[in-house]
C-alpha atoms as a PDB file:
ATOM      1  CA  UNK A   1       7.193 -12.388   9.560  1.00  0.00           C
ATOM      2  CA  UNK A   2       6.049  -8.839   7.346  1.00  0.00           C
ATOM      3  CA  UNK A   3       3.325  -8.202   6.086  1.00  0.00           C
ATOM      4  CA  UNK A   4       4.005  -6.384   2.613  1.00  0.00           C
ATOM      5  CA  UNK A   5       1.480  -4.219   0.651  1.00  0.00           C
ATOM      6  CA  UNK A   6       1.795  -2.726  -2.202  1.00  0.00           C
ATOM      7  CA  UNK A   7      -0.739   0.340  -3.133  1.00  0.00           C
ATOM      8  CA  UNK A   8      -1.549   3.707  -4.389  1.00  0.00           C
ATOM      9  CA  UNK A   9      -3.788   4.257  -1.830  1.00  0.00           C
ATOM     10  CA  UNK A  10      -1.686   4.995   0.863  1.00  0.00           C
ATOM     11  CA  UNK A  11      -2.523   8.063   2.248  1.00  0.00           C
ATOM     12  CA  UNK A  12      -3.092   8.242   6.250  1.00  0.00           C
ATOM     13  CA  UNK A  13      -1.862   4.610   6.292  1.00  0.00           C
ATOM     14  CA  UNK A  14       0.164   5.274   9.094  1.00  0.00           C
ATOM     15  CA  UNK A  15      -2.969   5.862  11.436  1.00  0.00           C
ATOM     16  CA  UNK A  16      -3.386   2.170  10.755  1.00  0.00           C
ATOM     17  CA  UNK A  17       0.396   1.282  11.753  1.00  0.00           C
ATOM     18  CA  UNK A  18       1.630   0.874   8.243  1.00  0.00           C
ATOM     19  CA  UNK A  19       5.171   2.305   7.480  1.00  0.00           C
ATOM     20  CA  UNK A  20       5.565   3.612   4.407  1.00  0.00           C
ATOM     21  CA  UNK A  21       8.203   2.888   2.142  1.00  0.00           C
ATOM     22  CA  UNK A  22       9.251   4.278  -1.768  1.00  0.00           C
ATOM     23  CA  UNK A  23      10.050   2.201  -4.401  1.00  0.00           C
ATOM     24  CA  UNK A  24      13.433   2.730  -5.347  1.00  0.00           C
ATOM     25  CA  UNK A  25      13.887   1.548  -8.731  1.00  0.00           C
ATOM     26  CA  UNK A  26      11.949   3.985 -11.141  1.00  0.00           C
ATOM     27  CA  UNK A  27      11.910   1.355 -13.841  1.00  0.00           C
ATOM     28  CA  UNK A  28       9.799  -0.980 -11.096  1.00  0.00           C
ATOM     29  CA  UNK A  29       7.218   2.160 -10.051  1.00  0.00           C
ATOM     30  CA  UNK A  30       6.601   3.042 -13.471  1.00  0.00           C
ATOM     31  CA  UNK A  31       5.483  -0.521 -14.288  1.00  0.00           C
ATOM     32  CA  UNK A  32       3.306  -0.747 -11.098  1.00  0.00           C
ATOM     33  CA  UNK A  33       1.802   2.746 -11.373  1.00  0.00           C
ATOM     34  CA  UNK A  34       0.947   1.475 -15.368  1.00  0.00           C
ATOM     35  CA  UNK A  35      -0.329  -1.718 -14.426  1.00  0.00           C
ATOM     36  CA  UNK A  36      -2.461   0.178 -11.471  1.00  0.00           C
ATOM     37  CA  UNK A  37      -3.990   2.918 -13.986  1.00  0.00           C
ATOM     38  CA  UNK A  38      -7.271   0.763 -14.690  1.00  0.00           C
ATOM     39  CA  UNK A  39      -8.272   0.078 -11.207  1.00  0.00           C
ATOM     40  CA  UNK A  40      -7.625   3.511 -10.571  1.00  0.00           C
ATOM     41  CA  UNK A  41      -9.719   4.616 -13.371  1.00  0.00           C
ATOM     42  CA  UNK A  42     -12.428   2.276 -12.783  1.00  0.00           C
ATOM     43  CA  UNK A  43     -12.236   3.226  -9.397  1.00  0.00           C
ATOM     44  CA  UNK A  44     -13.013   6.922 -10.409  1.00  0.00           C
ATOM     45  CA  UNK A  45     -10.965   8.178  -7.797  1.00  0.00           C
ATOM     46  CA  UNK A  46     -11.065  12.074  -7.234  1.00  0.00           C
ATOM     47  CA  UNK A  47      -7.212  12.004  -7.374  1.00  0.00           C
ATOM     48  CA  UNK A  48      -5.175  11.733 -10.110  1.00  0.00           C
ATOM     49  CA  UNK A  49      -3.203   8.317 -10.389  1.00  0.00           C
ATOM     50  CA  UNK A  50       0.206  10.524 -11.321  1.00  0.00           C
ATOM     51  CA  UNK A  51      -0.257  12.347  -8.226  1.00  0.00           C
ATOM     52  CA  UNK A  52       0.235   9.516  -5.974  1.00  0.00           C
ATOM     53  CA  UNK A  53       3.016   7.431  -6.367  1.00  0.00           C
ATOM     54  CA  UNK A  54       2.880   3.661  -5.414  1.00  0.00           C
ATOM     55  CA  UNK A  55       4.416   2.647  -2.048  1.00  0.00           C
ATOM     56  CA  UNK A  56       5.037  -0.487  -0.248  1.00  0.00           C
ATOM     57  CA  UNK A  57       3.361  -0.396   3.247  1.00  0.00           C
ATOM     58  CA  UNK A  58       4.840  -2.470   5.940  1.00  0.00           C
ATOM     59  CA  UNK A  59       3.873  -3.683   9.040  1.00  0.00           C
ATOM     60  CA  UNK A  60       5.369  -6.655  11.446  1.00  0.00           C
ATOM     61  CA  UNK A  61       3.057  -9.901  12.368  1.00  0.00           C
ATOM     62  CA  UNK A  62       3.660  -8.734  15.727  1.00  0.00           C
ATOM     63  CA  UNK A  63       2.670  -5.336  15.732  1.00  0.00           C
ATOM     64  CA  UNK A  64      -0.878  -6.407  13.790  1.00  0.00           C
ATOM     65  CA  UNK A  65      -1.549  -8.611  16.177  1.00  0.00           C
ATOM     66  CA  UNK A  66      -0.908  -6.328  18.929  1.00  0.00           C
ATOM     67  CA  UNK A  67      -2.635  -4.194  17.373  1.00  0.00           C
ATOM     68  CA  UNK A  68      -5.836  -5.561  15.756  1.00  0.00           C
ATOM     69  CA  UNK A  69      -5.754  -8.902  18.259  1.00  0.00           C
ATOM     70  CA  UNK A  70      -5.034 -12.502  17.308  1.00  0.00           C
ATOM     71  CA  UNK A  71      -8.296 -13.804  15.650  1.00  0.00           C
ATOM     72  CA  UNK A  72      -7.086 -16.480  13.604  1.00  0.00           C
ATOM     73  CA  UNK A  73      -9.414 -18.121  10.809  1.00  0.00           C
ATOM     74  CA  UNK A  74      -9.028 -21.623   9.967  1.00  0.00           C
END
């Protein structure tokens, strides 16, 4: 199992133990990087939206739970 985020705010993700992956189709980031320009303005983030490209961050069940511990919520 993955666990699959998608985000502009991705920057030191990987301190977290996210890999990082681009979006490959530009047609498919364009659309996500217009449909994320509100939050990011409401947001008022000090960093241009443009700047930033969306990226998918991945990370394994395993590897969260080995990392963060196995505290499930029922």
């Amino acid at each position: 199992m993955l666990l699959i985020i998608f985000t502009m705010l991705n920057k030191g993700c990987e301190r977290l133990g996210f890999e990082t992956v681009d979006i490959a189709n530009p047609l498919y980031r364009w659309f996500k990087t217009a449909s994320l320009l509100p939050l990011m303005a409401v947001a008022k983030s000090r960093v241009s939206p443009l700047s930033r490209p969306p990226k998918y961050l991945l990370m394994s069940k395993g590897k969260l739970f080995s990392l963060y511990g196995c505290h499930l919520i029922h």
